[in-house]
Protein backbone atom coordinates (compact mmCIF):
# COMPACT_ATOMS: atom_id res chain seq x y z
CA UNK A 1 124.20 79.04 135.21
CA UNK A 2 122.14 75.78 134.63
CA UNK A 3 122.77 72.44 134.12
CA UNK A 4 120.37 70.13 133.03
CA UNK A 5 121.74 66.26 134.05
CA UNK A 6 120.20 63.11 132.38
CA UNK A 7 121.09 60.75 134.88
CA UNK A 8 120.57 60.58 138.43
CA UNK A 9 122.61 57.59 139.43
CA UNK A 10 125.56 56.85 141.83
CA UNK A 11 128.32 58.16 139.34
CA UNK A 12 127.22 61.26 138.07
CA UNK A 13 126.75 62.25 142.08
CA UNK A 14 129.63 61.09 142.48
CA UNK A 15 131.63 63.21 139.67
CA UNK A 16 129.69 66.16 138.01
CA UNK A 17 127.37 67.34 141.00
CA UNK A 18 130.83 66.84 143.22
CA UNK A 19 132.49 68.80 140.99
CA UNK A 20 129.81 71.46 140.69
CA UNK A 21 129.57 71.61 144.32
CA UNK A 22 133.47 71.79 144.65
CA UNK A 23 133.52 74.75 141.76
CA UNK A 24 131.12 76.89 143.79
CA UNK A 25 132.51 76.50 147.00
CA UNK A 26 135.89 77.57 145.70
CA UNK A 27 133.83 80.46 144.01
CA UNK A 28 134.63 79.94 140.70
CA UNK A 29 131.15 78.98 139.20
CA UNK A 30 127.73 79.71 140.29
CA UNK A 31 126.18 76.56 138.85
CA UNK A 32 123.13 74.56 139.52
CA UNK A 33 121.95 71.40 138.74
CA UNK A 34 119.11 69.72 138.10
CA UNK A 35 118.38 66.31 136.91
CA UNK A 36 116.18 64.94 134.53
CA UNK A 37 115.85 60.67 135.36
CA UNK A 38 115.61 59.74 131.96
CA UNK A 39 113.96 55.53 132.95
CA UNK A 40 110.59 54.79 134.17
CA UNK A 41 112.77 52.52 137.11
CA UNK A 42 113.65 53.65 140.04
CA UNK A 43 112.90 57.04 142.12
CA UNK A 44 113.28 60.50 143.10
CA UNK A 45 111.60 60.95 146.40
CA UNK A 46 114.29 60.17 148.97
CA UNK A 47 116.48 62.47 147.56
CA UNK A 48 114.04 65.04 146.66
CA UNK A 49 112.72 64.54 150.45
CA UNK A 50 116.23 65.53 151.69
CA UNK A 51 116.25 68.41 149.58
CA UNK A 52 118.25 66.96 146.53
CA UNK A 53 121.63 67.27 149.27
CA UNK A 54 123.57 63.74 149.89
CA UNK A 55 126.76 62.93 151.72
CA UNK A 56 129.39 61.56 149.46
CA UNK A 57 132.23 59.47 151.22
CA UNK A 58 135.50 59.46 149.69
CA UNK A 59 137.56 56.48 150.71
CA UNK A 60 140.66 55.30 148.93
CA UNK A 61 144.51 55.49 148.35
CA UNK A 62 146.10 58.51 147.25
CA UNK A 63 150.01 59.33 147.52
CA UNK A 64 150.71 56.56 149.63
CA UNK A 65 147.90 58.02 152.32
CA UNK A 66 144.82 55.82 153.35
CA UNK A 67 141.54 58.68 152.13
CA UNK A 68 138.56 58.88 154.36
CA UNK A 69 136.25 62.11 154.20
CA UNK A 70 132.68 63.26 153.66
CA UNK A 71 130.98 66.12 151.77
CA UNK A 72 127.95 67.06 151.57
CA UNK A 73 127.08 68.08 148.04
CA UNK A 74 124.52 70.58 147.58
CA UNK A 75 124.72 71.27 143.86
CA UNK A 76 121.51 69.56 142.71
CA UNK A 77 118.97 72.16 142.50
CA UNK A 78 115.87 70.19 141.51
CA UNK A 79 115.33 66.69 139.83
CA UNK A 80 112.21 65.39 138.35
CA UNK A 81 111.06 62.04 136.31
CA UNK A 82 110.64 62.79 132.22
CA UNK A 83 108.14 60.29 132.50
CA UNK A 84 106.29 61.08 135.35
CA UNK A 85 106.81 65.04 134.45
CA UNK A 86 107.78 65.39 131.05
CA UNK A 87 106.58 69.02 130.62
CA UNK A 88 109.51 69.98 133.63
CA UNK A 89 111.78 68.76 130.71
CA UNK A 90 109.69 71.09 127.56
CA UNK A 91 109.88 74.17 130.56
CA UNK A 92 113.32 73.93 131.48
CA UNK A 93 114.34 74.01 127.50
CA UNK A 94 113.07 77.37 127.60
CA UNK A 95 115.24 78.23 130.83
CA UNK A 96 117.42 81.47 129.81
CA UNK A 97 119.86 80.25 131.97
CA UNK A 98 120.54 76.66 130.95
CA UNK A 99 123.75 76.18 129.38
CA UNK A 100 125.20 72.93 129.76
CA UNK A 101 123.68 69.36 129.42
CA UNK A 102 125.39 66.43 130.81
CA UNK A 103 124.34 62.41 130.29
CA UNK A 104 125.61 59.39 131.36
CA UNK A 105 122.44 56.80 130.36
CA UNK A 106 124.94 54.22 129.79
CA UNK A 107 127.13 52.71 126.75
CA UNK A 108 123.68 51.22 125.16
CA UNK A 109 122.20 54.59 125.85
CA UNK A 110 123.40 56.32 123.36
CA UNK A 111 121.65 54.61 120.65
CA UNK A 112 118.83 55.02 117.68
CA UNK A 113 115.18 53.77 118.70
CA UNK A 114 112.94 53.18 115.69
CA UNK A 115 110.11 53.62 117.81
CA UNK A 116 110.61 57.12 119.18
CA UNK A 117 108.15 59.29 117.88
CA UNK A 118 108.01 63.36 118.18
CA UNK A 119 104.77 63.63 119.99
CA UNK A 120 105.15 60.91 122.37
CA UNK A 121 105.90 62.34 125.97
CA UNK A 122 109.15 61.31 126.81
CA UNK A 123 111.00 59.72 123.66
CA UNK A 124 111.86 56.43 124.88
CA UNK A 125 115.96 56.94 123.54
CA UNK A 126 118.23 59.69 125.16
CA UNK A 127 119.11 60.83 121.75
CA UNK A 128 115.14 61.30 121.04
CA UNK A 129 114.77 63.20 124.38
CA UNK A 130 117.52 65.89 124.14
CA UNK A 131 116.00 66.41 120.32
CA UNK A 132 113.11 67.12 121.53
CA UNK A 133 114.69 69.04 124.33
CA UNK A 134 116.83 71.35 121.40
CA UNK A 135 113.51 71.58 119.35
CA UNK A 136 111.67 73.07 121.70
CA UNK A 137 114.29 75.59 122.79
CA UNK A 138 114.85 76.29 119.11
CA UNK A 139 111.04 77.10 118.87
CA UNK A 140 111.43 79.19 121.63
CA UNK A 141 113.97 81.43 121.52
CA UNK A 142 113.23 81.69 117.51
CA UNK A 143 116.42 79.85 116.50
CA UNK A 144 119.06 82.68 118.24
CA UNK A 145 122.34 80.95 117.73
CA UNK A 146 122.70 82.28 121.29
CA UNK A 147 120.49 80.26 122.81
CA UNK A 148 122.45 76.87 121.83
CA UNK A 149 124.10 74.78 124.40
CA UNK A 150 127.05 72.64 125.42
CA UNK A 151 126.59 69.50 125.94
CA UNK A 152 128.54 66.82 127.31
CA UNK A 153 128.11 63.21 127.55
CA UNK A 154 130.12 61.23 129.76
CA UNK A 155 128.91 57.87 128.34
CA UNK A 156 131.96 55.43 127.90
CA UNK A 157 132.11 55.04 124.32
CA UNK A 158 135.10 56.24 121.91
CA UNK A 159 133.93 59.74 120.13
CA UNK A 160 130.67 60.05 122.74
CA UNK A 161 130.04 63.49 121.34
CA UNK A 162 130.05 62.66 117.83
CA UNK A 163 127.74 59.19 118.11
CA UNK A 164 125.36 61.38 119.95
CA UNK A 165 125.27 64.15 117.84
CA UNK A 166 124.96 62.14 114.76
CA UNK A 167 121.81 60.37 116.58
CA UNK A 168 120.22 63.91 117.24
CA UNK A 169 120.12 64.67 114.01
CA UNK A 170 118.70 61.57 112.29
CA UNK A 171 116.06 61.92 115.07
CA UNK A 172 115.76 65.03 113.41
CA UNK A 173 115.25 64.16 110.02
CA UNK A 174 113.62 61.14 110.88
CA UNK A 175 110.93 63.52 112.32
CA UNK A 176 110.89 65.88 109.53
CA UNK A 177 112.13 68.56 111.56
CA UNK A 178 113.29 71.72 109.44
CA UNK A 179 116.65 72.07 107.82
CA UNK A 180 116.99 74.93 109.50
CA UNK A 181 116.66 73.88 113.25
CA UNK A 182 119.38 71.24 112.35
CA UNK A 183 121.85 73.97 110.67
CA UNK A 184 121.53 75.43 114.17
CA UNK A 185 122.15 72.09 116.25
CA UNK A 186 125.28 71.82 114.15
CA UNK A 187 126.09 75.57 114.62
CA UNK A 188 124.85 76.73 117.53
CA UNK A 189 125.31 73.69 119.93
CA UNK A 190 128.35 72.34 120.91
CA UNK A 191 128.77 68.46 121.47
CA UNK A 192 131.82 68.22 123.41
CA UNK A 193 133.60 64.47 123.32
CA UNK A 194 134.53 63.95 127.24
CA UNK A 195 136.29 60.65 128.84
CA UNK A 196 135.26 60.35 132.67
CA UNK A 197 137.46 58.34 135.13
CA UNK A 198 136.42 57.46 138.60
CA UNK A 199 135.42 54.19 140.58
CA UNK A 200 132.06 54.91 142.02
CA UNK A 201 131.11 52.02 144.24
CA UNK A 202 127.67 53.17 145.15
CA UNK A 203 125.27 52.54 148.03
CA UNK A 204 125.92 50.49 151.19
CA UNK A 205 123.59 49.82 153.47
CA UNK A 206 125.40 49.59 156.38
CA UNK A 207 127.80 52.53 155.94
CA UNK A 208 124.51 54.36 154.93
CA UNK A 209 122.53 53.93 158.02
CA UNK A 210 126.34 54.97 159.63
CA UNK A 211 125.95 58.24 157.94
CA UNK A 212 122.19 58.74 158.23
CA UNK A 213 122.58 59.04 154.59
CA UNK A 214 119.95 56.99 152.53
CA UNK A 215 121.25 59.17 149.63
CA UNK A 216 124.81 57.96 150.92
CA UNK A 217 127.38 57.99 147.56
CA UNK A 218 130.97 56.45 147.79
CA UNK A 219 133.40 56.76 145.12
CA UNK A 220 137.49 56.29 145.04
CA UNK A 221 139.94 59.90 145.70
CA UNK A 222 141.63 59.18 141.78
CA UNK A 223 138.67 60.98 139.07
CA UNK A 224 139.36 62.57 135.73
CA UNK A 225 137.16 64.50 133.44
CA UNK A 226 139.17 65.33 130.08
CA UNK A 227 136.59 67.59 128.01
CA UNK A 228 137.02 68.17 124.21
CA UNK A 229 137.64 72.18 124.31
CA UNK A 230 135.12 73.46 122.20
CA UNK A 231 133.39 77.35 122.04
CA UNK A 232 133.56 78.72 125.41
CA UNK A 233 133.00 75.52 127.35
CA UNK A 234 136.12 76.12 129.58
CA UNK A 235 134.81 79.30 130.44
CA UNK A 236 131.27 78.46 131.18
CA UNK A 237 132.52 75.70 133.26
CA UNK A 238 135.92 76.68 134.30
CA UNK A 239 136.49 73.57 136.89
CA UNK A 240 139.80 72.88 136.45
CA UNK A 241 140.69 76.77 138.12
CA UNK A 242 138.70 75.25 141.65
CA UNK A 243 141.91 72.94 141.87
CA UNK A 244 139.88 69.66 140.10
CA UNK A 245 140.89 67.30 138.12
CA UNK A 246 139.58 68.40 134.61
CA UNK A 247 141.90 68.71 131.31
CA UNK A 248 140.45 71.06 128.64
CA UNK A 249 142.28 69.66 125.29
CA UNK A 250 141.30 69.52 121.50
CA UNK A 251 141.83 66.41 121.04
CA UNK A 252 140.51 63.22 123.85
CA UNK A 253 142.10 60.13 122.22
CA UNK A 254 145.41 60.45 123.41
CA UNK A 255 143.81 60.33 126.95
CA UNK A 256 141.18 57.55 125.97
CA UNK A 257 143.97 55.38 124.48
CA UNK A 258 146.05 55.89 128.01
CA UNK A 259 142.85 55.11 130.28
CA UNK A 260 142.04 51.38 127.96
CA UNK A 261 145.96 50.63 127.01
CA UNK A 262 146.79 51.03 130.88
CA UNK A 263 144.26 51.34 133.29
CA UNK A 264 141.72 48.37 131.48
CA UNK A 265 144.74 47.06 129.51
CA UNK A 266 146.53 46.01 132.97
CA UNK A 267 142.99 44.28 134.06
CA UNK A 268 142.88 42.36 131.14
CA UNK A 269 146.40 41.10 130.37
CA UNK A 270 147.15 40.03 134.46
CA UNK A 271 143.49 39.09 136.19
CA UNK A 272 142.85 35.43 133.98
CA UNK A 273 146.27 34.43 134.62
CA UNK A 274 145.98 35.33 138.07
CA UNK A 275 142.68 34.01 138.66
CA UNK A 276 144.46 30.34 137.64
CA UNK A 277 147.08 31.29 140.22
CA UNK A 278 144.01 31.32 143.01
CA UNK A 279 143.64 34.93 143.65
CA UNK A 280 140.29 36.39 143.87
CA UNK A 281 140.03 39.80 143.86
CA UNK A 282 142.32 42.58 142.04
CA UNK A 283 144.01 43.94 145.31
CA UNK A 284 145.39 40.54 146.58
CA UNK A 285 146.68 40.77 143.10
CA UNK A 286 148.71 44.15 144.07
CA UNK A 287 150.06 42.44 147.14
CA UNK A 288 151.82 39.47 145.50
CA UNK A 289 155.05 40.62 144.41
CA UNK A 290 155.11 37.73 141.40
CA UNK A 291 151.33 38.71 139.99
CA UNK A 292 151.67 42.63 140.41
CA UNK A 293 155.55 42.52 139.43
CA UNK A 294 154.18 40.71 136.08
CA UNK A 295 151.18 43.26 135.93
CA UNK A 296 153.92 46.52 136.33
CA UNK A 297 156.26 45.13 133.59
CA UNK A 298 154.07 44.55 130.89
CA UNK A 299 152.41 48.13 131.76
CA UNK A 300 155.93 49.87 132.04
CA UNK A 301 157.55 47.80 129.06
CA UNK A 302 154.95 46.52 126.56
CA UNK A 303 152.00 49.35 126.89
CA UNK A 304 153.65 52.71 128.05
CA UNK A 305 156.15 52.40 124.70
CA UNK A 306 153.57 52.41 122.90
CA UNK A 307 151.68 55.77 123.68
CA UNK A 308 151.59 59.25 122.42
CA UNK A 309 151.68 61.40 125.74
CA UNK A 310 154.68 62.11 127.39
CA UNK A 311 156.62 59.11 129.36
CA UNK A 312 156.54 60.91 132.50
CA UNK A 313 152.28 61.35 132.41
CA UNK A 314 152.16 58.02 131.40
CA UNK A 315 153.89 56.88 134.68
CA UNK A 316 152.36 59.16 136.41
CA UNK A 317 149.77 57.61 135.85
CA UNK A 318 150.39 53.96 136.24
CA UNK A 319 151.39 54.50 139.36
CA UNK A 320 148.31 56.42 140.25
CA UNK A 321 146.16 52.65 138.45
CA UNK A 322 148.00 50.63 140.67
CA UNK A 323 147.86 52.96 144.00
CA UNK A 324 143.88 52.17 142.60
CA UNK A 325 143.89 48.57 142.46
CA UNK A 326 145.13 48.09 145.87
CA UNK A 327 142.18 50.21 147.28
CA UNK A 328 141.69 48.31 150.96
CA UNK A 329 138.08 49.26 150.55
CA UNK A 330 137.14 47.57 147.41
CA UNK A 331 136.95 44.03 146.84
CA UNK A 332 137.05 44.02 142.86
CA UNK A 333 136.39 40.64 141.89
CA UNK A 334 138.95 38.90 138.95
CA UNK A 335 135.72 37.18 137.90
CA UNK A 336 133.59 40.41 137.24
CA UNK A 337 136.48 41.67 135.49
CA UNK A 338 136.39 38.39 133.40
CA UNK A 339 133.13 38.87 131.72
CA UNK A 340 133.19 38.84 128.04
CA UNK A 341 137.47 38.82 127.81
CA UNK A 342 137.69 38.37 124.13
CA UNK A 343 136.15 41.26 123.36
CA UNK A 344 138.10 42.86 125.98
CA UNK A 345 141.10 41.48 124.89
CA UNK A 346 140.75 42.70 121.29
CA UNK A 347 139.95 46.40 122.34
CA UNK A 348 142.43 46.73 125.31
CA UNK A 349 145.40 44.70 124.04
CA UNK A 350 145.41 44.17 120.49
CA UNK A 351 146.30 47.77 119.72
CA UNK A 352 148.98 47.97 121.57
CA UNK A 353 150.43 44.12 120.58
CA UNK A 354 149.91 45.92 117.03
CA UNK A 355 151.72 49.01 118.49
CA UNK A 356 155.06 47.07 119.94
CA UNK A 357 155.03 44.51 117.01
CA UNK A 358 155.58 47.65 114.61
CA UNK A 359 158.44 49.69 116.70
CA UNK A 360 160.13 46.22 117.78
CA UNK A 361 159.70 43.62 115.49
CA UNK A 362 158.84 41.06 118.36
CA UNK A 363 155.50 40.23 119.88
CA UNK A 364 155.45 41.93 122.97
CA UNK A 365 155.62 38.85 125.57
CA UNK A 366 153.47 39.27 128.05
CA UNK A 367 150.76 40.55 126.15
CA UNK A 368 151.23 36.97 124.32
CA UNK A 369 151.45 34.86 127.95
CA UNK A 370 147.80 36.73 128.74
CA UNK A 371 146.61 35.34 125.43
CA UNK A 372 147.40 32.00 126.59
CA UNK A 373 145.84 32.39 129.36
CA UNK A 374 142.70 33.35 128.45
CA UNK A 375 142.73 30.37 126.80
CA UNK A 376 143.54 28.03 129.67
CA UNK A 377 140.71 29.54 132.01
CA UNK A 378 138.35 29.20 128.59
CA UNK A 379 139.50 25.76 128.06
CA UNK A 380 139.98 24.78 131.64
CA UNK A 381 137.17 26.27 133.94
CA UNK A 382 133.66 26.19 133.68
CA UNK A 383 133.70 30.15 134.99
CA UNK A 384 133.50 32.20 131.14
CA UNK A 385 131.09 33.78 130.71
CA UNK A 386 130.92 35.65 126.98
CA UNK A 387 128.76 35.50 124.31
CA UNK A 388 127.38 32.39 123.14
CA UNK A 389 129.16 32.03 119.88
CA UNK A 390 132.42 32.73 121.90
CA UNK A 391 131.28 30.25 124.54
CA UNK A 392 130.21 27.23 121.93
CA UNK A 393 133.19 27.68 120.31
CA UNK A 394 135.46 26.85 122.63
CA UNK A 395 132.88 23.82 123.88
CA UNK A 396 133.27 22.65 120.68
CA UNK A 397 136.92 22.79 119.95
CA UNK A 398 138.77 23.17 123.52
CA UNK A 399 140.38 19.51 123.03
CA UNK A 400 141.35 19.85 119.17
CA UNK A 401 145.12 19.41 118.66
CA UNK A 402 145.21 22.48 116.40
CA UNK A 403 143.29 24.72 119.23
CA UNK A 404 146.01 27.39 119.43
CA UNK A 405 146.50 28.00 115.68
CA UNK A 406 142.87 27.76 115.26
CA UNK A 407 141.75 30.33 117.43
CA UNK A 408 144.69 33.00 116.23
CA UNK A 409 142.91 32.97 112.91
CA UNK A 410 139.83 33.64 113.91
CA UNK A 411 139.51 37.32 112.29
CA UNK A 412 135.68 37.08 113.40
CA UNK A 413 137.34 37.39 117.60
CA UNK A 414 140.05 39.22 116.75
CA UNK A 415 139.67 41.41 113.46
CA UNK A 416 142.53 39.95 112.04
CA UNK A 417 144.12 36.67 111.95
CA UNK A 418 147.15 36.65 114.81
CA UNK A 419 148.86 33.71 113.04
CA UNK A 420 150.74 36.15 110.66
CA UNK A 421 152.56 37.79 113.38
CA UNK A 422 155.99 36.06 113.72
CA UNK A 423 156.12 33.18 116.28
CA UNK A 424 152.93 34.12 118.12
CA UNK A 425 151.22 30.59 117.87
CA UNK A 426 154.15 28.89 118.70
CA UNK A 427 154.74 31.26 121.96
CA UNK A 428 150.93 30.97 123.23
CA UNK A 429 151.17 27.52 122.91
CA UNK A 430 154.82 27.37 124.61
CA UNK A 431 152.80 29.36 127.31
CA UNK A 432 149.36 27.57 127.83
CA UNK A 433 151.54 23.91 127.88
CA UNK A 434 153.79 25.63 130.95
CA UNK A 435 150.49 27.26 132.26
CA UNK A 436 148.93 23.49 132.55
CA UNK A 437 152.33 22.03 133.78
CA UNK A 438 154.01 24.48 136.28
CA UNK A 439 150.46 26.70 136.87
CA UNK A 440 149.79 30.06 136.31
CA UNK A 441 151.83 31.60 139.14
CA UNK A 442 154.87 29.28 138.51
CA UNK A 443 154.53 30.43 134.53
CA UNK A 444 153.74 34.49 135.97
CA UNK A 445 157.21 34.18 137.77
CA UNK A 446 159.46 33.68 134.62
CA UNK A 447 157.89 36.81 133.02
């Protein structure tokens, strides 16, 4: 079997051609892949010189247990540039043995282009290049509904499959392509919603020379690859029978919502707060008993509650998050995680603040504290960085009287205006005066 990957960067190593590599070695596929770069930047020749093998460290806690090993993965069969060889891409469409496509061209990559044009050699959008990819399969194997493939984007949007799917076939009518070739994407093809889970921290230098690796990939032990179970995908790539962590499951959203709601949900409710307390990065976070204790109670109380899977998953995995954040080899930085934190607060708190609010009738407290927060390190450092409406707004009103009210009712932030939930202003601003009287840690303790 074939696999055709548009991506060649640090996490797709890291995860899919692991995985492959793991799969066959256990002898439960015989897959190979080959990748497609789909961006003029960058290239292909130091791993192509090595023979498209790399050594991939994993590094990391898991169960308590400090992770160290190597692999070398060998899964990568080929990989060539779609713009420095875009009829390798035409060729391989017409590859009996290509099944599966996998992406990860990031969030932004899985977008229209108004310039993409059918006879321009690559498309500049993913979406344009796997259309042309499908039409020229189509045309070549005369339309047999046996000839469509599974494909599988792991970019980290809600509903991947769908957005991109939709985006194929506009492409397809924007290019006046026949009703009939997009009856068979819809039929034929399979675009199968995945969520993808793994810290991939990339190249080092130093550990690379180590290695005498310059294709040298590290990642974290924790990954997850939940896969929409359509057709006969979990046949065709049966990973989760080599012992890995794949879930086959009709339905991804249950699994989204538990990845944002807890994993990003913890990030964004403790690290502002905690950054006024003088901590730095997220694992000196995990080793203060008052920051992390803060962090494990509004997971535990406010966000778990909240969820559809089963209580015991859902701690489960928590624990597995926060065996994660105290990775001794990564120094994830509260301020990276900062970047753009009203957005972030709207889509990785607000639904579950909306969530507790219903079942309990009370604002879930320490979702409420983090709100204040973000305020104080908005009002009171020069350090946000967010868009610049976010950014003049807060220039412009950060010493009104009325801030706290003000900025609940902003629907435009928030969707909505948070002033109608019962005592919410009055508790943010209860928390931002004790956050600029007592600090943030002080004000972390009592919660």
């Amino acid at each position: 079997m074939k696999i055709l990957q548009f991506g060649e960067g640090n996490f797709l190593r890291a995860f899919v051609d692991y995985m492959v590599d793991a799969a066959n070695g256990a002898g439960v596929t015989d897959a190979a892949v080959t990748i497609a770069k789909p961006i003029r930047a960058g290239s292909l020749s130091t791993l192509r010189a090595q023979g498209c093998a790399y050594t991939l460290l994993t590094r990391g806690m898991m169960d308590g247990k400090v992770i160290q090993e190597t692999r070398t993965v060998r899964s990568v069969e080929q990989a060539f540039c779609c713009y420095e060889d875009f009829d390798a891409l035409l060729a391989f469409a017409k590859n009996k043995e290509l099944s599966i496509v996998v992406s990860n061209t990031t969030e932004a990559g899985i977008a229209l282009s108004e310039n993409d044009r059918m006879a321009d050699a690559p498309p500049e959008s993913y979406p344009a290049k796997l259309t042309r990819l499908l039409w020229e399969r189509y045309e070549h194997f005369s339309g047999a509904r046996s000839a469509g493939l599974y494909i599988l984007p792991c970019e980290l949007i809600a509903d991947n499959a769908r957005a991109l799917e939709s985006c194929v076939l506009q492409t397809a009518e924007r290019w006046d392509l026949p009703t009939d070739f997009r009856d068979w994407v819809c039929s034929a093809c399979y675009f199968c919603t995945t969520l993808v889970d793994r810290i991939v921290t990339g190249y080092d230098p130093a550990l690379s020379e180590q290695y005498g690796d310059p294709m040298l990939d590290i990642c974290e032990p924790f990954a997850l690859w939940v896969i929409e179970e359509r057709g006969r995908i979990r046949d065709l790539l049966p990973l989760d029978r080599a012992g890995l962590p794949v879930v086959f499951c009709g339905d991804v959203t249950p699994y989204r919502e538990r990845k944002v709601r807890i994993l990003n949900g913890a990030h964004t409710a403790t690290v502002l707060a905690a950054y006024l307390a003088g901590k730095t990065i997220v694992r000196e976070c995990m080793q203060d008993e008052v920051i992390s204790g803060f962090m494990k109670r509004c997971v535990y109380e406010e966000i778990i509650p909240t969820l559809a899977l089963p209580k015991e998953q859902l701690e489960q995995f928590a624990e597995q998050v926060f065996e994660r954040f105290g990775n001794p080899f990564i120094d994830h930085a509260l301020l990276s995680i900062s970047l753009n934190s009203i957005s972030k607060f709207r889509a990785r708190l607000l639904g579950t603040f909306h969530d507790y609010y219903a079942a309990n009738g009370v604002i879930p407290r320490r979702i409420t504290f983090a709100f204040a927060a973000l305020i104080a390190f908005y009002c009171d450092t020069d350090l946000a960085k967010d868009d610049d409406a976010v950014l003049d707004y807060f220039a412009a009103h950060k010493h009104d009287a009325g801030l706290v009210p003000a900025l609940c009712a902003k629907a435009d932030f928030w969707g909505e205006d948070l002033g109608e939930y019962e005592g919410f202003c009055e508790q943010v601003q209860a928390d931002l005066d004790k956050i600029r009287t007592l600090g943030a840690y002080e004000a972390m303790r009592c919660l």
